[in-house]
C-alpha atoms as a PDB file:
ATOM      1  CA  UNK A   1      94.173 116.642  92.457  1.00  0.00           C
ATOM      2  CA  UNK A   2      96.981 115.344  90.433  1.00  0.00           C
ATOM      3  CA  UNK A   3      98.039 111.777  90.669  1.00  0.00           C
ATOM      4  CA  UNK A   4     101.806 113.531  90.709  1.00  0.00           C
ATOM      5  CA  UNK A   5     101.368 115.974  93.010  1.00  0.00           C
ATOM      6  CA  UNK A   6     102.524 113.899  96.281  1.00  0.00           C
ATOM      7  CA  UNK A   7     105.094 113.039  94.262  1.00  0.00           C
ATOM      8  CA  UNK A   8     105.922 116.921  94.186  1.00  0.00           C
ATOM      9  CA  UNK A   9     105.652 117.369  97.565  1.00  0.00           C
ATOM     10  CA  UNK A  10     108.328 114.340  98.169  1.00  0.00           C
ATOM     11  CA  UNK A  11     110.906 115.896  96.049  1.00  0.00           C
ATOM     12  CA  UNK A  12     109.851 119.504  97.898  1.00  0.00           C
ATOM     13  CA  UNK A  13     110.609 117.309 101.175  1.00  0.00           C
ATOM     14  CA  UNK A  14     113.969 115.357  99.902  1.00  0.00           C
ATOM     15  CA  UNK A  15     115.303 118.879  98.649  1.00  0.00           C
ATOM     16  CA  UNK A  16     114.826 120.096 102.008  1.00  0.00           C
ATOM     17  CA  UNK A  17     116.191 117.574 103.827  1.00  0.00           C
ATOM     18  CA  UNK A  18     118.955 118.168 101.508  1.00  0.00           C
ATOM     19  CA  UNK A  19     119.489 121.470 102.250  1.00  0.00           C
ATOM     20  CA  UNK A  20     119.516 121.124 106.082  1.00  0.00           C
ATOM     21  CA  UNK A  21     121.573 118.298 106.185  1.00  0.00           C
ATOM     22  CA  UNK A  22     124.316 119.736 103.917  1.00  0.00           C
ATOM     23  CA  UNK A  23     123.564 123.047 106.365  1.00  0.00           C
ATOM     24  CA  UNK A  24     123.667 120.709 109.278  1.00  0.00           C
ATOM     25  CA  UNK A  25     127.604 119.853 108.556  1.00  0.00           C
ATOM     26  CA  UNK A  26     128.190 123.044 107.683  1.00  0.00           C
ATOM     27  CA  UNK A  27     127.148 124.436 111.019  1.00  0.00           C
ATOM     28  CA  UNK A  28     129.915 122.890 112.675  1.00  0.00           C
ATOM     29  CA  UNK A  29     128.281 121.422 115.636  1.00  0.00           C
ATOM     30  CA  UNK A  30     125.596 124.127 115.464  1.00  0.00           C
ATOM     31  CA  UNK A  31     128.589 126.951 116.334  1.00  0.00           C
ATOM     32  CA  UNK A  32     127.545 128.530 112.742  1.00  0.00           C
ATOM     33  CA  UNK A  33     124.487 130.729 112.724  1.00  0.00           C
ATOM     34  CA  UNK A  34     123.732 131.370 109.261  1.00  0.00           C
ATOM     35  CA  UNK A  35     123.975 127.340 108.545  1.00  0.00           C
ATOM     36  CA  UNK A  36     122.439 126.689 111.983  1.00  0.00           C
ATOM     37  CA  UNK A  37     119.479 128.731 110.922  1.00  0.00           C
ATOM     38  CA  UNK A  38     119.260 127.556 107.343  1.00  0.00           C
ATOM     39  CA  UNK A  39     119.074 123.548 108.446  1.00  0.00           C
ATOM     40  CA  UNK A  40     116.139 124.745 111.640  1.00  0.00           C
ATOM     41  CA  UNK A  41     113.567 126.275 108.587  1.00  0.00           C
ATOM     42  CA  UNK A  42     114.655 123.614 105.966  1.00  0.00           C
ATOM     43  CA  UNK A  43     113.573 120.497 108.420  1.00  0.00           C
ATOM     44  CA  UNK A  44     110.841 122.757 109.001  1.00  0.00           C
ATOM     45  CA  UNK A  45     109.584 123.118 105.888  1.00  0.00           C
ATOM     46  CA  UNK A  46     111.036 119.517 105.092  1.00  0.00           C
ATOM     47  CA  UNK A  47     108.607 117.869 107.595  1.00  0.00           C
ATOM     48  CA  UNK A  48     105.679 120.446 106.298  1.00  0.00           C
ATOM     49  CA  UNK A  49     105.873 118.498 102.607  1.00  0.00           C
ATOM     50  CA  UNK A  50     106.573 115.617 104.090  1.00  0.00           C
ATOM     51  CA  UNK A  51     102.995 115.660 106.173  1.00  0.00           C
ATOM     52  CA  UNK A  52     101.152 116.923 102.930  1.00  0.00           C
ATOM     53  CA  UNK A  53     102.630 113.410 101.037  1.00  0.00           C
ATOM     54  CA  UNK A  54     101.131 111.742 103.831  1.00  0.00           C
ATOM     55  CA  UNK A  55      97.630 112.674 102.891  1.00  0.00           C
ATOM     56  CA  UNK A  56      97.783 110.251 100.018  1.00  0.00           C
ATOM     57  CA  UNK A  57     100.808 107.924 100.660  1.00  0.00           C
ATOM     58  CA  UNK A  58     101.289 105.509 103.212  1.00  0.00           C
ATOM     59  CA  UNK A  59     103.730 106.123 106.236  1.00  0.00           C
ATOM     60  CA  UNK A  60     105.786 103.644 105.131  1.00  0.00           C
ATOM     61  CA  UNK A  61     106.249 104.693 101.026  1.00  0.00           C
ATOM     62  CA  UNK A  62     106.653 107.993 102.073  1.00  0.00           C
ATOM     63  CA  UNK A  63     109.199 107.292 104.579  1.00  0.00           C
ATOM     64  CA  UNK A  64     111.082 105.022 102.432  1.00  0.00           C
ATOM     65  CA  UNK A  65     111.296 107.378  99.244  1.00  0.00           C
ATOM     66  CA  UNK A  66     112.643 110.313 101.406  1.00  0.00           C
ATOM     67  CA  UNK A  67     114.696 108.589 103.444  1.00  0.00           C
ATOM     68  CA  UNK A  68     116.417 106.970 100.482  1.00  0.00           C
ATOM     69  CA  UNK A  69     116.965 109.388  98.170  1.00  0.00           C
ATOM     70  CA  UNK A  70     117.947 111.297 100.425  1.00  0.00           C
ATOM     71  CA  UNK A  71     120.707 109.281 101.201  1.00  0.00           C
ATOM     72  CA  UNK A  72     121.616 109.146  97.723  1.00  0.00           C
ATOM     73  CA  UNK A  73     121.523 113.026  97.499  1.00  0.00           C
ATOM     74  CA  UNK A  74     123.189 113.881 100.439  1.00  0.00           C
ATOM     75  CA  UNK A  75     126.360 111.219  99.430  1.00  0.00           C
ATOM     76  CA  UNK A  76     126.354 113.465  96.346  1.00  0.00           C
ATOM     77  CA  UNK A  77     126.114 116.647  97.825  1.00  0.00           C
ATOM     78  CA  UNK A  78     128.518 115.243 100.364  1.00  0.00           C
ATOM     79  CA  UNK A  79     131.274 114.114  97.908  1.00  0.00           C
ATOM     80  CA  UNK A  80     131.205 117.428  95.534  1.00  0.00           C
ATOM     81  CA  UNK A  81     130.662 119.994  98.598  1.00  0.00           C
ATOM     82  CA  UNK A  82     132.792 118.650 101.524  1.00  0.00           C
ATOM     83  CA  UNK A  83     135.552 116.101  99.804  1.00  0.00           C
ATOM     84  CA  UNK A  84     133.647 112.801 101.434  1.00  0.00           C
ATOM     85  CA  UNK A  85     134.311 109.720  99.115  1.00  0.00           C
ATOM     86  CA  UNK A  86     133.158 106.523  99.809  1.00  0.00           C
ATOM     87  CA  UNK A  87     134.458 103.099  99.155  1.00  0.00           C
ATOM     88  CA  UNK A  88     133.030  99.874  97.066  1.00  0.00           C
ATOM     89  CA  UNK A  89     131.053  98.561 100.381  1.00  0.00           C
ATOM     90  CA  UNK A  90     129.465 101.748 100.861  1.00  0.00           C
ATOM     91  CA  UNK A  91     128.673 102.241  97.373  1.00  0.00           C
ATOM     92  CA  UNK A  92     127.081  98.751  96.811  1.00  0.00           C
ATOM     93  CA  UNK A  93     125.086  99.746 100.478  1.00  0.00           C
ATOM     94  CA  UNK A  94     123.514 102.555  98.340  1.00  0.00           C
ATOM     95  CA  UNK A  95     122.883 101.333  95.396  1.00  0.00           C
ATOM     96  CA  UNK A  96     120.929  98.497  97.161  1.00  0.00           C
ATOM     97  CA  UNK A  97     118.773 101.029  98.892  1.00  0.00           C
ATOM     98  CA  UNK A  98     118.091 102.504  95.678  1.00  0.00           C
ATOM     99  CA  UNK A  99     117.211  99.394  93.805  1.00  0.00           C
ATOM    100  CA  UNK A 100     114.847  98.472  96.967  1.00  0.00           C
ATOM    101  CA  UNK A 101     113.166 101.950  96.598  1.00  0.00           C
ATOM    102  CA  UNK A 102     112.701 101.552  92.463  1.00  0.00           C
ATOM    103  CA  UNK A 103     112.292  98.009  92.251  1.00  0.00           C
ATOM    104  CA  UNK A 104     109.915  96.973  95.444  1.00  0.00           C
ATOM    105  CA  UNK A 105     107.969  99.741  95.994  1.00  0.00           C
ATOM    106  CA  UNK A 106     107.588 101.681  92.995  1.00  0.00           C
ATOM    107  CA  UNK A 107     107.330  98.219  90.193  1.00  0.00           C
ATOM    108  CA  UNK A 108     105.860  95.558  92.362  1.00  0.00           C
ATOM    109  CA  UNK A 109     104.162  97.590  95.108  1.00  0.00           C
ATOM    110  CA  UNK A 110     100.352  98.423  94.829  1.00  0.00           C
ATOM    111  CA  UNK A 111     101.062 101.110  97.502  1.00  0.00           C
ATOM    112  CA  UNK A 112     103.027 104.022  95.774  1.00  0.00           C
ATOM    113  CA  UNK A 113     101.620 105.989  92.701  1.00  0.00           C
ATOM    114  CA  UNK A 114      98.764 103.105  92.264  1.00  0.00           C
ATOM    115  CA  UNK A 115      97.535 104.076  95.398  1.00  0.00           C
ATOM    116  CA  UNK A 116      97.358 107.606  95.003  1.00  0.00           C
ATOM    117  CA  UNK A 117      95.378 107.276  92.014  1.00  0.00           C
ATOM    118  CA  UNK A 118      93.117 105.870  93.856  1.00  0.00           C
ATOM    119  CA  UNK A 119      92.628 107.447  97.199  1.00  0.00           C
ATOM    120  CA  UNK A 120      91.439 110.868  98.105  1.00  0.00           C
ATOM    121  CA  UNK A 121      93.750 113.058 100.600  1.00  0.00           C
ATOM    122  CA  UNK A 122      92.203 113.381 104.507  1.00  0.00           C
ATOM    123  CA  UNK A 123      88.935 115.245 104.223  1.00  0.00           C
ATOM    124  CA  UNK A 124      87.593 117.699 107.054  1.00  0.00           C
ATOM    125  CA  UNK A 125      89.353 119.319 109.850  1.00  0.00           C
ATOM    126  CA  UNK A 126      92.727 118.634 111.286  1.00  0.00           C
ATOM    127  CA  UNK A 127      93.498 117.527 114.572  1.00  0.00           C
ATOM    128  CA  UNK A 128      95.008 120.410 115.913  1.00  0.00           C
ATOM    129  CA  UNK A 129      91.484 122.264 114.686  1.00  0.00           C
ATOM    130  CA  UNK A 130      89.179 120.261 115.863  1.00  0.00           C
ATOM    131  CA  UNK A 131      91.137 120.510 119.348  1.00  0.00           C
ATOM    132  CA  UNK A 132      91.288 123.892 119.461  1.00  0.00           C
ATOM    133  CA  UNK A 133      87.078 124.287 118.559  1.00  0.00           C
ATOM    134  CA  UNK A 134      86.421 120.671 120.463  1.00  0.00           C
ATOM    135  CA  UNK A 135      84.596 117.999 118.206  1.00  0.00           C
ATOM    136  CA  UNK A 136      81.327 118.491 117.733  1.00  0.00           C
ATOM    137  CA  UNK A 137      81.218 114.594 116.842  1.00  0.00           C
ATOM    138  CA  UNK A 138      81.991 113.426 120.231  1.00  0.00           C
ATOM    139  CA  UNK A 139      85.351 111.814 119.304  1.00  0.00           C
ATOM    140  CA  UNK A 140      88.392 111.611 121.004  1.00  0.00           C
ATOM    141  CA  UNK A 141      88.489 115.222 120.528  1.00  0.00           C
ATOM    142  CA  UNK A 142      85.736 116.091 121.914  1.00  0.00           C
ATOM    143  CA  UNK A 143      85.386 119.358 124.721  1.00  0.00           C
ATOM    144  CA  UNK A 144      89.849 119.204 123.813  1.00  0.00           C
ATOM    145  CA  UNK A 145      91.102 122.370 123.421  1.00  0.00           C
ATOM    146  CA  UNK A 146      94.593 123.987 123.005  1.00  0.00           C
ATOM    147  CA  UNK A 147      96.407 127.085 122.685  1.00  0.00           C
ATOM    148  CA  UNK A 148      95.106 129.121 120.200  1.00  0.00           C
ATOM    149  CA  UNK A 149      97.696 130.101 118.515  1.00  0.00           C
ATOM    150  CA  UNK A 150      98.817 126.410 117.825  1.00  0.00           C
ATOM    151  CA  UNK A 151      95.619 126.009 114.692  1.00  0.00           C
ATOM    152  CA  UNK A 152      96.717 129.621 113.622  1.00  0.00           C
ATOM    153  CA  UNK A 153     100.239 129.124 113.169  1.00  0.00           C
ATOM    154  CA  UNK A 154      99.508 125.789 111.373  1.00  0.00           C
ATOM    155  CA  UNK A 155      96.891 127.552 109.566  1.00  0.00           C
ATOM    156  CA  UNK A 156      99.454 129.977 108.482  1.00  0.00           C
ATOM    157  CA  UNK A 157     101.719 128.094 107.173  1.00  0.00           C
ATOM    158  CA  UNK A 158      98.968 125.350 105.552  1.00  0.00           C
ATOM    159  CA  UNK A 159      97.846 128.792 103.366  1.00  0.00           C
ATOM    160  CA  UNK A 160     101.517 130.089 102.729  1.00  0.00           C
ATOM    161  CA  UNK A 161     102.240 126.535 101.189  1.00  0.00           C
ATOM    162  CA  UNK A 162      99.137 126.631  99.340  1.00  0.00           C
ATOM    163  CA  UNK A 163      99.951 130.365  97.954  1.00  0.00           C
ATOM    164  CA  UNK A 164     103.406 129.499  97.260  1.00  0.00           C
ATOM    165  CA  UNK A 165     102.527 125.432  95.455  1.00  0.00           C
ATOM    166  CA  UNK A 166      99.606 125.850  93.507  1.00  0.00           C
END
């Protein structure tokens, strides 16, 4: 695995996120299909990149990364798509986020891209599978089961990610 990949699969996640936010205010109060469609299978696949960063980067990092440069983005976005300006105060706002994102957690933290270097993504089954085949290691899992279709569509769309990333 590549140190870089989560990182991949952030900027997957914030260009998502992107995409059904700016298809969000498009929809105009969800009255819009096409836009109202777009923004349902971008947070989809948004929150499918997002759990594969998780694998390797704390709940916190993760969060903080998408959520902030996202906010960045989406100002942008805003700005050139739908006319939004913002003043000083609102600027300043930002650019504190983004220093907090660059200069906490990615110069003095241990926690970002140190710590995926270092740790291996979640080994063995998911959740969802070991629910649906009930653990054979007696955990909390254990005799659990659930629809099956729940492991296949997640299996589904675990393999089309892997077909269409690597």
């Amino acid at each position: 695995m590549a140190v870089f990949l989560p990182y991949v699969y952030l900027v997957l996640a914030i260009l998502f996120e992107v995409i059904a936010t700016t298809s969000l205010k498009a929809s105009d109060t969800l009255t819009r299909p096409v836009p109202t469609v777009i923004m349902l299978v971008s947070y989809l696949v948004c929150f499918v990149f997002m759990s594969l960063v998780m694998r390797w980067l704390p709940v916190g990092v993760t969060y903080a990364l998408w959520s902030g440069l996202g906010i960045v983005l989406i100002t942008l976005v805003a700005w050139y798509r739908f006319g939004e300006v913002l003043d000083w105060p609102a600027l300043v706002g930002i650019g504190l986020i983004v220093a907090g994102i660059v200069v906490v957690i990615q110069v003095f933290s241990r926690t970002s891209l140190h710590m995926a270097s270092k740790t291996r993504p979640l080994t063995g089954k998911s959740k969802l599978t070991q629910m649906a085949n009930g653990s054979k290691d007696g955990g909390a899992y254990a005799g659990a089961r659930c629809p099956a279709s729940i492991p296949h569509f997640c299996g589904g769309v675990a393999e089309w990610l892997k077909a269409a990333v690597c």
